[in-house]
N, C-alpha and C. Protein backbone atom coordinates (compact mmCIF):
# COMPACT_ATOMS: atom_id res chain seq x y z
N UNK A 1 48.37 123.86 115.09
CA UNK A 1 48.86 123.93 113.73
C UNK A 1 50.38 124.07 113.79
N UNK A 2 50.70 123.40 113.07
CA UNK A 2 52.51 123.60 112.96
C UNK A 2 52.96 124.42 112.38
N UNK A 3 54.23 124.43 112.39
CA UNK A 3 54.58 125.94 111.75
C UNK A 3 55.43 125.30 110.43
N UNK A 4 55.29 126.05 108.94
CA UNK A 4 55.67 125.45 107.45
C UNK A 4 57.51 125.26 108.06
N UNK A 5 57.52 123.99 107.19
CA UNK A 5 58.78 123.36 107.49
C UNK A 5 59.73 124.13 106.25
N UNK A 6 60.61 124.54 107.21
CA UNK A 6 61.87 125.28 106.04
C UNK A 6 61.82 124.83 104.71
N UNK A 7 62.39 125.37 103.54
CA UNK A 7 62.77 124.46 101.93
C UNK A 7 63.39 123.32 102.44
N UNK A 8 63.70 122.35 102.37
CA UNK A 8 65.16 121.45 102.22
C UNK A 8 65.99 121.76 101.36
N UNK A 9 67.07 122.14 101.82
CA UNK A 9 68.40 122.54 101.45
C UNK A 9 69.01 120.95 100.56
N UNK A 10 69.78 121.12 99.43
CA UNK A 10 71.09 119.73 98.95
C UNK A 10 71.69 119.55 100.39
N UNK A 11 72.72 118.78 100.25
CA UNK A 11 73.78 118.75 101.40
C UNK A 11 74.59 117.80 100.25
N UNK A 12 75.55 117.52 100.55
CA UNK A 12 76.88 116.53 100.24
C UNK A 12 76.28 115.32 99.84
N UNK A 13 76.10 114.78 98.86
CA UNK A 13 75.86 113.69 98.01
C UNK A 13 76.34 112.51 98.15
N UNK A 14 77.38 112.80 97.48
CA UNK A 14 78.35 112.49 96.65
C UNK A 14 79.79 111.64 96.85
N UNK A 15 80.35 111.11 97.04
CA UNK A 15 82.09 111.31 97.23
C UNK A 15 82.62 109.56 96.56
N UNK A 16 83.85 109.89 96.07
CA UNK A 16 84.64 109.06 95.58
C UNK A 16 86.15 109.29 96.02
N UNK A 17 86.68 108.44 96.70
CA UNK A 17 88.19 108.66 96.89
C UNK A 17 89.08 107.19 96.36
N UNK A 18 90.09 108.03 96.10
CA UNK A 18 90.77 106.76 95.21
C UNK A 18 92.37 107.06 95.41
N UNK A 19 92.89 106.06 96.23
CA UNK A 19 94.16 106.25 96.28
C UNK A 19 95.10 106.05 94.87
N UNK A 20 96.55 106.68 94.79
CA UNK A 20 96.88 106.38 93.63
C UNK A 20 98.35 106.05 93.56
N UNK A 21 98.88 105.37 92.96
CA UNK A 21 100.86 105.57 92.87
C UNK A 21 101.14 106.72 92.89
N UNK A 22 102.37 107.34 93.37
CA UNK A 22 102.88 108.45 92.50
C UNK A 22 103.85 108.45 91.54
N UNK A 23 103.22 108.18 90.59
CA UNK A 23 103.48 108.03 89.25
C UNK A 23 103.71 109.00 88.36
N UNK A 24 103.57 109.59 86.84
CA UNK A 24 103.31 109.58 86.34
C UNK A 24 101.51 108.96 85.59
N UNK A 25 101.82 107.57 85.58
CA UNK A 25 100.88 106.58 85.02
C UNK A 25 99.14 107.06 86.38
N UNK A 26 99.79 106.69 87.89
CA UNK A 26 98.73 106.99 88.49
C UNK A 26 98.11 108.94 88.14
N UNK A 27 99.10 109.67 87.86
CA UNK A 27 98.18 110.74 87.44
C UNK A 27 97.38 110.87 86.19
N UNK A 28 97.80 109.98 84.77
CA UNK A 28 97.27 109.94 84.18
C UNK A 28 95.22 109.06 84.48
N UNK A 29 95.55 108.20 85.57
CA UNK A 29 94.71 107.37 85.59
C UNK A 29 93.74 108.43 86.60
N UNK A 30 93.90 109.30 87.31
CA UNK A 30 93.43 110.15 88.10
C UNK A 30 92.48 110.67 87.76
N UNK A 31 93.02 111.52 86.62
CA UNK A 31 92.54 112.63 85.28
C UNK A 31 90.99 111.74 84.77
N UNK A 32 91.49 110.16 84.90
CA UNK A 32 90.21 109.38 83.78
C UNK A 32 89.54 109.02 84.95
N UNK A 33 89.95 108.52 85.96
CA UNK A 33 89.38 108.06 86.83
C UNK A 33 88.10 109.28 87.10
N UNK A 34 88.15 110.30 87.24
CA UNK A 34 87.31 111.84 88.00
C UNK A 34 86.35 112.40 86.28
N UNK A 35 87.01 112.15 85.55
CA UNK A 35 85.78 112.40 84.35
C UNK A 35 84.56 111.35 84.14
N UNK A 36 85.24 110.02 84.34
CA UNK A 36 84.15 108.70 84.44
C UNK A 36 83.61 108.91 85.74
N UNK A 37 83.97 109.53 87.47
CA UNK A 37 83.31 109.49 88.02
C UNK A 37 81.80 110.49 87.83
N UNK A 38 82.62 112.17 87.09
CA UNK A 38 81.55 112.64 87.31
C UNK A 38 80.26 112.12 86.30
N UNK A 39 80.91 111.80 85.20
CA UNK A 39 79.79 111.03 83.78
C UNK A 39 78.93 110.50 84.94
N UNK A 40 79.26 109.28 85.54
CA UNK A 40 78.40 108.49 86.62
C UNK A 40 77.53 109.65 87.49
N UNK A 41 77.68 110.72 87.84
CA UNK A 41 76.88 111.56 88.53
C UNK A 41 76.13 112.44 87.41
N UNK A 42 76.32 112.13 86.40
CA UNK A 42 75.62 113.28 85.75
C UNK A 42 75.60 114.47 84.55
N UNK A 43 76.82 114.36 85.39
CA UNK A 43 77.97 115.63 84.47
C UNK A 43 78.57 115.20 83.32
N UNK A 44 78.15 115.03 81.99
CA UNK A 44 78.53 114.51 81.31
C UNK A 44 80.41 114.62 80.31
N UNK A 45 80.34 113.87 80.10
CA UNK A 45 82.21 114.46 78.87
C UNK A 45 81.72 115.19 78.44
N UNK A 46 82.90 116.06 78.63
CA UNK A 46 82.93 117.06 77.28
C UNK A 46 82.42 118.26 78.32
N UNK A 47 81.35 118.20 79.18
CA UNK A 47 81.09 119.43 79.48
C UNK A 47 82.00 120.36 80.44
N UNK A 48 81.54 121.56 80.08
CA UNK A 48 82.64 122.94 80.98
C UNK A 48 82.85 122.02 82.45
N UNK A 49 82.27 121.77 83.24
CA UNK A 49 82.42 121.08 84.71
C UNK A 49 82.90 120.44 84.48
N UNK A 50 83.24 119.44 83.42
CA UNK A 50 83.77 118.19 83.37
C UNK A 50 85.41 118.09 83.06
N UNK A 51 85.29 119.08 81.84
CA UNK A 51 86.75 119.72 81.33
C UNK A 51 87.36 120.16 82.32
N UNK A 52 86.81 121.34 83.22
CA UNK A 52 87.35 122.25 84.07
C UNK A 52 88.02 121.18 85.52
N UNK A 53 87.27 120.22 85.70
CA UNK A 53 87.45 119.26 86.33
C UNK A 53 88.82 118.34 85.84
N UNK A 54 88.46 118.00 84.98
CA UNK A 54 89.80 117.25 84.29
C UNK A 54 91.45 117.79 84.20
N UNK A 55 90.91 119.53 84.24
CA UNK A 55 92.17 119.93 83.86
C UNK A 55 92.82 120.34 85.71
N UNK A 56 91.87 120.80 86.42
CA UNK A 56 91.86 120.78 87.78
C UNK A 56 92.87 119.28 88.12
N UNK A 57 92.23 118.37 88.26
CA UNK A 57 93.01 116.99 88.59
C UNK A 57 93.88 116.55 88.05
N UNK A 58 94.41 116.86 86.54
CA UNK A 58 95.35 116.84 86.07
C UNK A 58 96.73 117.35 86.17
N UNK A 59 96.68 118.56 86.57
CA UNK A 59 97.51 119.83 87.31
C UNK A 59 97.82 119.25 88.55
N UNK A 60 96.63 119.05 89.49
CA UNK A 60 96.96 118.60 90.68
C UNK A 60 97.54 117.24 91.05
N UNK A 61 97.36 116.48 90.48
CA UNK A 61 97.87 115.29 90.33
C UNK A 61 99.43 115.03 90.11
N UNK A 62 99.58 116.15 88.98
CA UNK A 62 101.22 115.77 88.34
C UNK A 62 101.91 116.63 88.95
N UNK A 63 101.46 117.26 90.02
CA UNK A 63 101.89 117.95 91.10
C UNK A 63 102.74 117.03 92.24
N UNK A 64 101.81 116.54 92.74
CA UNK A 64 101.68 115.61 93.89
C UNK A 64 102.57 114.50 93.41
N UNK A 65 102.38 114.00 91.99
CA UNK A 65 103.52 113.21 91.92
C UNK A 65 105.13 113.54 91.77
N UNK A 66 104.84 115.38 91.07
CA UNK A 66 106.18 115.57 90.68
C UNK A 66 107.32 116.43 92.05
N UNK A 67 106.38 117.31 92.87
CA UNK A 67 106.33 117.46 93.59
C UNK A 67 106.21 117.08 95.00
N UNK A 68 105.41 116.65 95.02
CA UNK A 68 105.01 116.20 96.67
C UNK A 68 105.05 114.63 97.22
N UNK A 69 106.15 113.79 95.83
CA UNK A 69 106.16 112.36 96.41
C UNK A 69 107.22 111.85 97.02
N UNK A 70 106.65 111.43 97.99
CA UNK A 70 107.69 110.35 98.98
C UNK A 70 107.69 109.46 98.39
N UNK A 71 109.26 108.58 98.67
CA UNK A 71 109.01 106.94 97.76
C UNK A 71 108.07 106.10 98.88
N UNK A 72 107.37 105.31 97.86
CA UNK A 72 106.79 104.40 99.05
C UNK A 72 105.60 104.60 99.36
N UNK A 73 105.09 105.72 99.21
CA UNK A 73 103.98 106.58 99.33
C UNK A 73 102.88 107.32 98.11
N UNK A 74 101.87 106.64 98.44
CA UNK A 74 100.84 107.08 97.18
C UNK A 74 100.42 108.56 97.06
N UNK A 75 99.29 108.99 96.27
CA UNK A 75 98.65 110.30 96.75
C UNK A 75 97.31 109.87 96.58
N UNK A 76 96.49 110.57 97.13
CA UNK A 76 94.84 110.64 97.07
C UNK A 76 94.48 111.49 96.19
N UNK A 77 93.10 110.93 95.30
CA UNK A 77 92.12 111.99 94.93
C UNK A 77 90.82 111.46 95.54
N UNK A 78 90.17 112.88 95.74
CA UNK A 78 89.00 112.72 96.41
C UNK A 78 87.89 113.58 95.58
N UNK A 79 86.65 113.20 95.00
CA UNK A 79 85.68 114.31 94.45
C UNK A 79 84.99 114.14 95.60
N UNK A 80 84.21 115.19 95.75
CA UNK A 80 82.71 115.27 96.55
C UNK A 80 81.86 115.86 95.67
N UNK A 81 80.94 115.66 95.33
CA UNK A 81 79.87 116.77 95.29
C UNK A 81 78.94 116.78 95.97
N UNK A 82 79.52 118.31 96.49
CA UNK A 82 78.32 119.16 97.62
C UNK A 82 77.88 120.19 96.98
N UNK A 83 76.67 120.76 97.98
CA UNK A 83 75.93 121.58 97.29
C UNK A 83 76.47 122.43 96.31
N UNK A 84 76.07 122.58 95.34
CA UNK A 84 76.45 123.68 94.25
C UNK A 84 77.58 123.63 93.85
N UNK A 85 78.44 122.42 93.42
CA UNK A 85 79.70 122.36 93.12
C UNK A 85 80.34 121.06 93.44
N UNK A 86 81.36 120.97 92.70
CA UNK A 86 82.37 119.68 92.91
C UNK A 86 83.77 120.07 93.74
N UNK A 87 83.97 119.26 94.33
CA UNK A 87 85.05 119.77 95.61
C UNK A 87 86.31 118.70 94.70
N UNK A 88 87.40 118.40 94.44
CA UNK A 88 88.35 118.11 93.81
C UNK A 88 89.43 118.36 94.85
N UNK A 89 89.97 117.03 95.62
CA UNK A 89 90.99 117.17 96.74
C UNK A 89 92.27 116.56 96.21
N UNK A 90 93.08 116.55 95.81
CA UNK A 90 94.37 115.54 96.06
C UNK A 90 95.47 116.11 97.24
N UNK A 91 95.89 114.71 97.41
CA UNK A 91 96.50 115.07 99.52
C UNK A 91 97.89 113.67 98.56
N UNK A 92 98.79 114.90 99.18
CA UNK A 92 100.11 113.97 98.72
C UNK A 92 101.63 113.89 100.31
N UNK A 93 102.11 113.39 100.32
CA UNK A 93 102.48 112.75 101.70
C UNK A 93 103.66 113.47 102.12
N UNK A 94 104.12 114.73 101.24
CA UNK A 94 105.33 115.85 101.22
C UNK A 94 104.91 116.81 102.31
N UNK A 95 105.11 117.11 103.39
CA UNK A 95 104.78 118.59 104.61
C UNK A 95 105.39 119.69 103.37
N UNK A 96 106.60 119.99 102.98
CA UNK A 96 107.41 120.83 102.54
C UNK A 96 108.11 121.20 101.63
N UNK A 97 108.69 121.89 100.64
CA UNK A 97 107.70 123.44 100.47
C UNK A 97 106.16 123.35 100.22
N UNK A 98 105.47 124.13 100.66
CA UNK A 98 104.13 124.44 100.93
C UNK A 98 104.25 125.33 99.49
N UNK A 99 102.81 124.47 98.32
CA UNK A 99 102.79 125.15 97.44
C UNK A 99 101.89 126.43 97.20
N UNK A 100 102.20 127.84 96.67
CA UNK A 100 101.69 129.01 96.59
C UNK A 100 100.36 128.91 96.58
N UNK A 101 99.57 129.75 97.42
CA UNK A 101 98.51 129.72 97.32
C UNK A 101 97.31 130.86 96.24
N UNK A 102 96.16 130.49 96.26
CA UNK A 102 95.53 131.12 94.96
C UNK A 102 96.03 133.14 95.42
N UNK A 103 96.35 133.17 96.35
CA UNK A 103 96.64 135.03 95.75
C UNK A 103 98.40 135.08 95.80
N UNK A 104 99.02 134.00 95.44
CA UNK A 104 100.24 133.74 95.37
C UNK A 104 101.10 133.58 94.09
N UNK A 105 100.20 132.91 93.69
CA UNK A 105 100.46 132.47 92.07
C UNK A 105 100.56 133.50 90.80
N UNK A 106 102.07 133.06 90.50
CA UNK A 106 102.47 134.33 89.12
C UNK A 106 102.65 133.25 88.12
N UNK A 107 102.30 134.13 87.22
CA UNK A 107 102.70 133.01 85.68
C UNK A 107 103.81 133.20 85.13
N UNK A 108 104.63 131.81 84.86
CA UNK A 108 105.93 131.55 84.61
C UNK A 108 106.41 132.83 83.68
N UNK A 109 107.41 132.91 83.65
CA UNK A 109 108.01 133.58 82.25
C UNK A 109 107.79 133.09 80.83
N UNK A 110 107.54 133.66 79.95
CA UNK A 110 107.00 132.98 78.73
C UNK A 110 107.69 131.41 77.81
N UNK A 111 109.22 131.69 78.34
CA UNK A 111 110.05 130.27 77.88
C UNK A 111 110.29 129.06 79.22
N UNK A 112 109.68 129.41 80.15
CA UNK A 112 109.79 128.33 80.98
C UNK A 112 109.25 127.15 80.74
N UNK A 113 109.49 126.55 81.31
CA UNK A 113 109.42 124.87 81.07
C UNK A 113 108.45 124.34 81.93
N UNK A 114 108.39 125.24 82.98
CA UNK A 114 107.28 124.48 84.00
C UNK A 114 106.87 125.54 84.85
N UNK A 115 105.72 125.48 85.71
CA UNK A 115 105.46 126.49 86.63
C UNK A 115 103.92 126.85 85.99
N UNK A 116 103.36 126.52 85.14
CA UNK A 116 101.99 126.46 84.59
C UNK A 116 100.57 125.89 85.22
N UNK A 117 101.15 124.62 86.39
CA UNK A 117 100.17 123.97 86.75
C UNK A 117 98.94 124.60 87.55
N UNK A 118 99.68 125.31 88.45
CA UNK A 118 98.82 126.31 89.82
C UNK A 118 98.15 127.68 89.03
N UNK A 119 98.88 127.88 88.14
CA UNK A 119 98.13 129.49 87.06
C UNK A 119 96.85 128.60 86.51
N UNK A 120 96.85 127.49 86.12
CA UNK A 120 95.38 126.58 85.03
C UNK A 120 94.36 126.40 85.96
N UNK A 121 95.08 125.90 87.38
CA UNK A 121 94.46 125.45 88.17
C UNK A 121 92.98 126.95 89.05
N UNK A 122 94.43 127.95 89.35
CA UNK A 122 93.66 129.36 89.46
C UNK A 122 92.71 129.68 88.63
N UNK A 123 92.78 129.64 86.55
CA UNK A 123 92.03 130.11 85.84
C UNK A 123 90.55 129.44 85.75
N UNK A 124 90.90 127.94 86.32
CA UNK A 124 89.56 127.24 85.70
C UNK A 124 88.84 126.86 87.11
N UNK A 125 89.43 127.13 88.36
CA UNK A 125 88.45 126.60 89.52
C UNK A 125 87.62 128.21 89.78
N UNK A 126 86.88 127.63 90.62
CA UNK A 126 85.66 128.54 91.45
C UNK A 126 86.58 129.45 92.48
N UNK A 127 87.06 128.47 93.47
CA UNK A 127 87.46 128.67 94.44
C UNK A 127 88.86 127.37 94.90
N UNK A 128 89.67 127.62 95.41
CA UNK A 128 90.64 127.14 95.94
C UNK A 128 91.98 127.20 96.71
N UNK A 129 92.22 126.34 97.74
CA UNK A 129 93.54 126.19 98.53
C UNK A 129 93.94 125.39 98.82
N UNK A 130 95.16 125.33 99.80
CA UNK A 130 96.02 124.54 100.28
C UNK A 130 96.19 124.43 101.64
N UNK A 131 96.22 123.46 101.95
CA UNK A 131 95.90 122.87 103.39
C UNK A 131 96.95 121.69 103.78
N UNK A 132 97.52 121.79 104.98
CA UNK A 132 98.48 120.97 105.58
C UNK A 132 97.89 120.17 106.41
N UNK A 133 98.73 118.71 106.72
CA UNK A 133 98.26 117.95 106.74
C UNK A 133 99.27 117.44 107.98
N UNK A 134 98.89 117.23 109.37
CA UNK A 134 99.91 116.93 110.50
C UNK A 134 100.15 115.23 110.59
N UNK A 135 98.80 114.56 110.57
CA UNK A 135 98.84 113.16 111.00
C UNK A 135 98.47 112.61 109.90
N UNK A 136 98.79 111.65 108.82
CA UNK A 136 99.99 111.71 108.94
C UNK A 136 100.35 113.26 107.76
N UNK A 137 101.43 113.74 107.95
CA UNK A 137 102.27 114.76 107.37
C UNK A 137 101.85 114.83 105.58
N UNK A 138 101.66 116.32 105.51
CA UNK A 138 101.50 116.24 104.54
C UNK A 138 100.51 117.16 103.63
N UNK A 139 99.95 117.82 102.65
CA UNK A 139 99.00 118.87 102.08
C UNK A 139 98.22 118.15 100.98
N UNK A 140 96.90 119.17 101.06
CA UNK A 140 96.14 118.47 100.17
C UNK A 140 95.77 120.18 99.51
N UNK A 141 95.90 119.74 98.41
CA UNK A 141 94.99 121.20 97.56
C UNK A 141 93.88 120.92 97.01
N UNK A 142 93.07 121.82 97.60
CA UNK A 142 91.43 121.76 97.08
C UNK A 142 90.22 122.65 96.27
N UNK A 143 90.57 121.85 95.42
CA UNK A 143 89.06 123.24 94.26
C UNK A 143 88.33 122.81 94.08
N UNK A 144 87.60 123.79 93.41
CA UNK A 144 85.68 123.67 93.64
C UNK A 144 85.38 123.98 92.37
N UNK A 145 84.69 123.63 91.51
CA UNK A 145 83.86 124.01 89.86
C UNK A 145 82.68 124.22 90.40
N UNK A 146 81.94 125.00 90.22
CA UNK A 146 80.62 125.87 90.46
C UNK A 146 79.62 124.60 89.31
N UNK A 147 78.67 124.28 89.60
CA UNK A 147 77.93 123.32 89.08
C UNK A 147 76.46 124.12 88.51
N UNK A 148 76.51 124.64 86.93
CA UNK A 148 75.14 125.34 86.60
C UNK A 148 74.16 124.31 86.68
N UNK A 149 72.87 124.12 86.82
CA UNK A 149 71.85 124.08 86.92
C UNK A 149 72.05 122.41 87.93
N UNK A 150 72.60 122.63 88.92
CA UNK A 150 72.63 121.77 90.10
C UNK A 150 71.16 121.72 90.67
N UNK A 151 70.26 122.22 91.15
CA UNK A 151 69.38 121.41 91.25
C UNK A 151 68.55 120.81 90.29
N UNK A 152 68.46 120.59 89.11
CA UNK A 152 68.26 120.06 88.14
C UNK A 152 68.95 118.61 88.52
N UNK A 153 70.05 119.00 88.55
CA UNK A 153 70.91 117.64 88.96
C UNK A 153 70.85 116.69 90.00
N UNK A 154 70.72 117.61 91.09
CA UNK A 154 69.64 116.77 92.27
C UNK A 154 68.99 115.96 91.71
N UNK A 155 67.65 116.53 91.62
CA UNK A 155 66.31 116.14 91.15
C UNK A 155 66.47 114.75 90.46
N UNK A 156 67.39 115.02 88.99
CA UNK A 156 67.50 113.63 88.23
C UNK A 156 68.19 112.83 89.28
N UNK A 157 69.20 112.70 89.91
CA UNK A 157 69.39 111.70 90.39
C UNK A 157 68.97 111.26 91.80
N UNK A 158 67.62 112.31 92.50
CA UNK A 158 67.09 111.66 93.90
C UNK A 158 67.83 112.33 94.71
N UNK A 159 68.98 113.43 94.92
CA UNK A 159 69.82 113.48 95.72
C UNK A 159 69.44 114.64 97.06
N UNK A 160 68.34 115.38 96.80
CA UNK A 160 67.75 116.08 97.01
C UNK A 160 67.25 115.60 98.55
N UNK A 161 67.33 116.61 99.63
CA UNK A 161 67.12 115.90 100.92
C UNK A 161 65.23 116.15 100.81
N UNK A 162 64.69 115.01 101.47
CA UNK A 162 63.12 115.41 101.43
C UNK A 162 62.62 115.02 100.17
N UNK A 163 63.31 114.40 99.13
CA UNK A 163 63.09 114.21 97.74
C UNK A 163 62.99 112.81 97.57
């Protein structure tokens, strides 16, 4: 007699990567690009994951362009969804300054003009950081939105290992 085979665990689904200008225009297209991807998985407009997502890639995006662009040089966004959550990467082609990380981040002074992006980014992800990038040169910051009733979500779309 054999012995009962573990639950099957989710694992990593998911992934979309999409290089972009660093633009302006390519961050706007970023922002639409990652709400139509998750709609396609599931997650519909409008919802908290979806918003929280939008405003996540939005921040990060006009980062990478305003911040972290080389001429000549694009930036990446990457979603995954893995177990229990959406992973949200953008990797932009700047080594330096290395931007503050989540127990780093203070919120601007009340008349500033900028310095808002990394505080939205802190309020609305799960979890997140910043990670350097040697070959080629360069950081990617990465957050996570906690996904409620994810195996539900499995299920509808098959994603489920053993399923």
């Amino acid at each position: 007699m054999s012995a009962p085979s573990a639950p099957q665990r989710p694992v990593t689904v998911r992934m979309f990567t999409q290089r972009l200008s660093a633009t302006p225009r390519g961050a706007r297209l970023a922002r639409h690009l990652a709400v139509g991807q998750l709609d396609a998985w599931g997650i519909p407009y409008g919802s908290d994951v979806s918003e929280a997502v939008a405003v996540i890639v939005g921040e990060l995006a006009a980062n990478a362009v305003t911040h972290g662009r080389v001429p000549g040089r694009d930036f990446e966004l990457r979603l995954t969804l893995v177990t229990g959550s959406v992973r949200v990467e953008v990797t932009d082609s700047r080594s330096g300054p290395r931007p503050p990380g989540p127990r780093d981040v203070w919120p601007p002074l009340p008349l500033a003009e900028s310095g808002r992006g990394l505080v939205l980014v802190d309020a609305v992800a799960d979890r997140w950081e910043v990670l350097d990038r040697d070959s080629p040169p360069g950081k990617t910051v990465r957050a996570e939105v906690d996904v409620p009733g994810w195996t539900a979500l499995v299920r509808r779309q098959g994603l489920l290992t053993g399923s």
